[in-house]
Protein backbone atom coordinates (compact mmCIF):
# COMPACT_ATOMS: atom_id res chain seq x y z
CA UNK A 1 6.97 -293.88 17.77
CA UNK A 2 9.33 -292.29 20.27
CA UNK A 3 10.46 -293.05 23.42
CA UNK A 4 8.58 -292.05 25.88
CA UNK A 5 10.77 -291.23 29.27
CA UNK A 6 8.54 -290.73 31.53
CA UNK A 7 7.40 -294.39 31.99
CA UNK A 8 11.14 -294.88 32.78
CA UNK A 9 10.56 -292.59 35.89
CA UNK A 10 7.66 -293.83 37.11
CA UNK A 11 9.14 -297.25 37.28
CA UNK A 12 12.26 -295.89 39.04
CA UNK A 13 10.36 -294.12 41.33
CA UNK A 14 8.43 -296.50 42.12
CA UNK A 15 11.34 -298.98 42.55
CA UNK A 16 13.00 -296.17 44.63
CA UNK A 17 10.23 -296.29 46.86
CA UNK A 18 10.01 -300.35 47.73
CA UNK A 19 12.93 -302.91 47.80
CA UNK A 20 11.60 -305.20 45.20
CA UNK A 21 8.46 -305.46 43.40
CA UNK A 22 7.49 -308.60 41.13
CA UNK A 23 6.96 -307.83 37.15
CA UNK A 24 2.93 -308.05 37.52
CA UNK A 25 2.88 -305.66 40.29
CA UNK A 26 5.11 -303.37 39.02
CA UNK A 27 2.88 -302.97 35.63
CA UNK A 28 -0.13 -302.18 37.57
CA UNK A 29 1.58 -299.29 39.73
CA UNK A 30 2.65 -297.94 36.10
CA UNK A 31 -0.57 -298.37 35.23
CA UNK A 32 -2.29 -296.97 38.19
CA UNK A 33 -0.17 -293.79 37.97
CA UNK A 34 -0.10 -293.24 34.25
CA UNK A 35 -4.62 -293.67 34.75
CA UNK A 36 -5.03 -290.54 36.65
CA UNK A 37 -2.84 -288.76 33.89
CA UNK A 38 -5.20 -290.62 31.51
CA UNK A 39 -8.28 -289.61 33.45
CA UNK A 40 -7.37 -285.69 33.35
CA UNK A 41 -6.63 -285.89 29.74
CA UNK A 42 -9.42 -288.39 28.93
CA UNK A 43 -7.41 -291.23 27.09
CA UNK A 44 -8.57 -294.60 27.06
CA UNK A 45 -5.59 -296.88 26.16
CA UNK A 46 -3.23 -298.62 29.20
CA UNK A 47 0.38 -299.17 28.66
CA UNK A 48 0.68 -302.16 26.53
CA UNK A 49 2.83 -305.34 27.80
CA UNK A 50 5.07 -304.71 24.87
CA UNK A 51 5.81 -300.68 25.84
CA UNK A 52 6.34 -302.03 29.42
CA UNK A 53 8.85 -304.52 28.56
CA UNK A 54 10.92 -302.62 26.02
CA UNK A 55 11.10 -300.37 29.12
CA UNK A 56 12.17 -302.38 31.76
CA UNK A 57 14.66 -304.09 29.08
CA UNK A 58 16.30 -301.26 28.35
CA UNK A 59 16.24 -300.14 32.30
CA UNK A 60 17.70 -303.19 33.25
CA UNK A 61 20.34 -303.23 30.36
CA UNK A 62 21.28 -299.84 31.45
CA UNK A 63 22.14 -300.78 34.54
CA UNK A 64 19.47 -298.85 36.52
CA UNK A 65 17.64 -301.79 37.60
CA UNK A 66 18.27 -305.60 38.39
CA UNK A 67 16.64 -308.54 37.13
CA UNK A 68 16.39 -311.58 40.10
CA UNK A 69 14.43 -314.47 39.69
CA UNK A 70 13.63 -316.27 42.64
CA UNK A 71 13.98 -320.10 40.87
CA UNK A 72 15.67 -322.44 38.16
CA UNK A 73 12.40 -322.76 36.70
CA UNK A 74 11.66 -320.63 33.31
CA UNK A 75 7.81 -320.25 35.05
CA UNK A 76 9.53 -319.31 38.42
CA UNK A 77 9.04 -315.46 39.62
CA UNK A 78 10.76 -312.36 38.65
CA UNK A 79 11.41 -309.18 40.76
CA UNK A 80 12.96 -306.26 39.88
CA UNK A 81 15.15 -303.93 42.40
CA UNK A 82 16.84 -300.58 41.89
CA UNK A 83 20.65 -300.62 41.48
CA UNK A 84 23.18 -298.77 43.56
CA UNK A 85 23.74 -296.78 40.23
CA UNK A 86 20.50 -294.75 40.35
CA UNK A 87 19.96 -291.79 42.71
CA UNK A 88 16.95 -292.34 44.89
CA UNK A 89 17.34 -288.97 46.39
CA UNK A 90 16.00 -287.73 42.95
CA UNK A 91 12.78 -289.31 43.06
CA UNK A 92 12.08 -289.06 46.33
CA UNK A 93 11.31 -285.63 46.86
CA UNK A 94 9.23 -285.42 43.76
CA UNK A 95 4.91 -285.61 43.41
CA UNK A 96 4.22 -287.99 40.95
CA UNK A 97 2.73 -284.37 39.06
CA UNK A 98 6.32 -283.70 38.68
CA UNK A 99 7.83 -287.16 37.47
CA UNK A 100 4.92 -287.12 34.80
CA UNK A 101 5.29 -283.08 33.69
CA UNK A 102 7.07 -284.09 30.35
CA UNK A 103 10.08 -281.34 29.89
CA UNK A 104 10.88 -280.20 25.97
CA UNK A 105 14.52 -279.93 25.71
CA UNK A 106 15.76 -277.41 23.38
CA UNK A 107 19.00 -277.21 22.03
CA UNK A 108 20.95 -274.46 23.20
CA UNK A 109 21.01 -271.29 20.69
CA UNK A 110 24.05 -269.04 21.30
C-alpha cells in the first residue's frame, strides 16, 4: 500500500483554514472532501480510522501539526492546530479540485 499524500493536504488545508479542530471533526471534513472525489469516481469505501491516524501521526511527528489535549485525563479531548512550520499561504489559494489532483513525479531524464 503506498502513501497516499493527498490526505496529508486535505488535513493541512483544512487546519490552515480554522485554528483548531478536535480529532472527530477533523475525520469527517476528510471525509466529507475525499466523498465528492468518491462520488465522481463512484467508490464506496471512507477513509478508515487506521489510514487517518497513521496520517495525522506522521503529520504531527513531522512537525506540521500539534497535538493539545485539553485535560489530564486519558478520555479528555484532543485538538489538533497547524504549526508555525507549515505555509498557509499554500493552501489557501487552492480549490479543493487542486489539493486532490494527484501529481506523478517523474524523475528527471537528462
Amino acid at each position: 500500500m503506498r502513501y497516499d499524500k493527498r490526505i496529508d493536504d486535505v488535513i493541512l488545508k483544512l487546519l490552515c483554514t480554522r485554528q483548531k479542530c478536535s480529532y472527530l471533526k477533523l475525520k469527517r471534513k476528510v471525509d466529507n472532501v475525499f466523498s465528492q472525489e468518491r462520488l465522481n469516481r463512484s467508490l464506496k469505501a471512507s477513509i478508515s480510522f487506521e489510514t487517518f491516524n497513521s496520517h495525522l501521526k506522521s503529520l504531527v511527528s513531522r512537525n506540521k501539526v500539534k497535538r493539545e489535549e485539553e485535560g489530564p485525563e486519558r478520555s479528555s479531548r484532543v485538538n489538533y492546530s497547524i504549526t508555525s512550520e507549515v505555509n498557509c499561504f499554500e493552501y489557501k489559494g487552492k480549490r479543493w479540485i487542486d489539493v486532490l489532483i494527484e501529481k506523478p513525479e517523474f524523475p528527471v531524464i537528462c
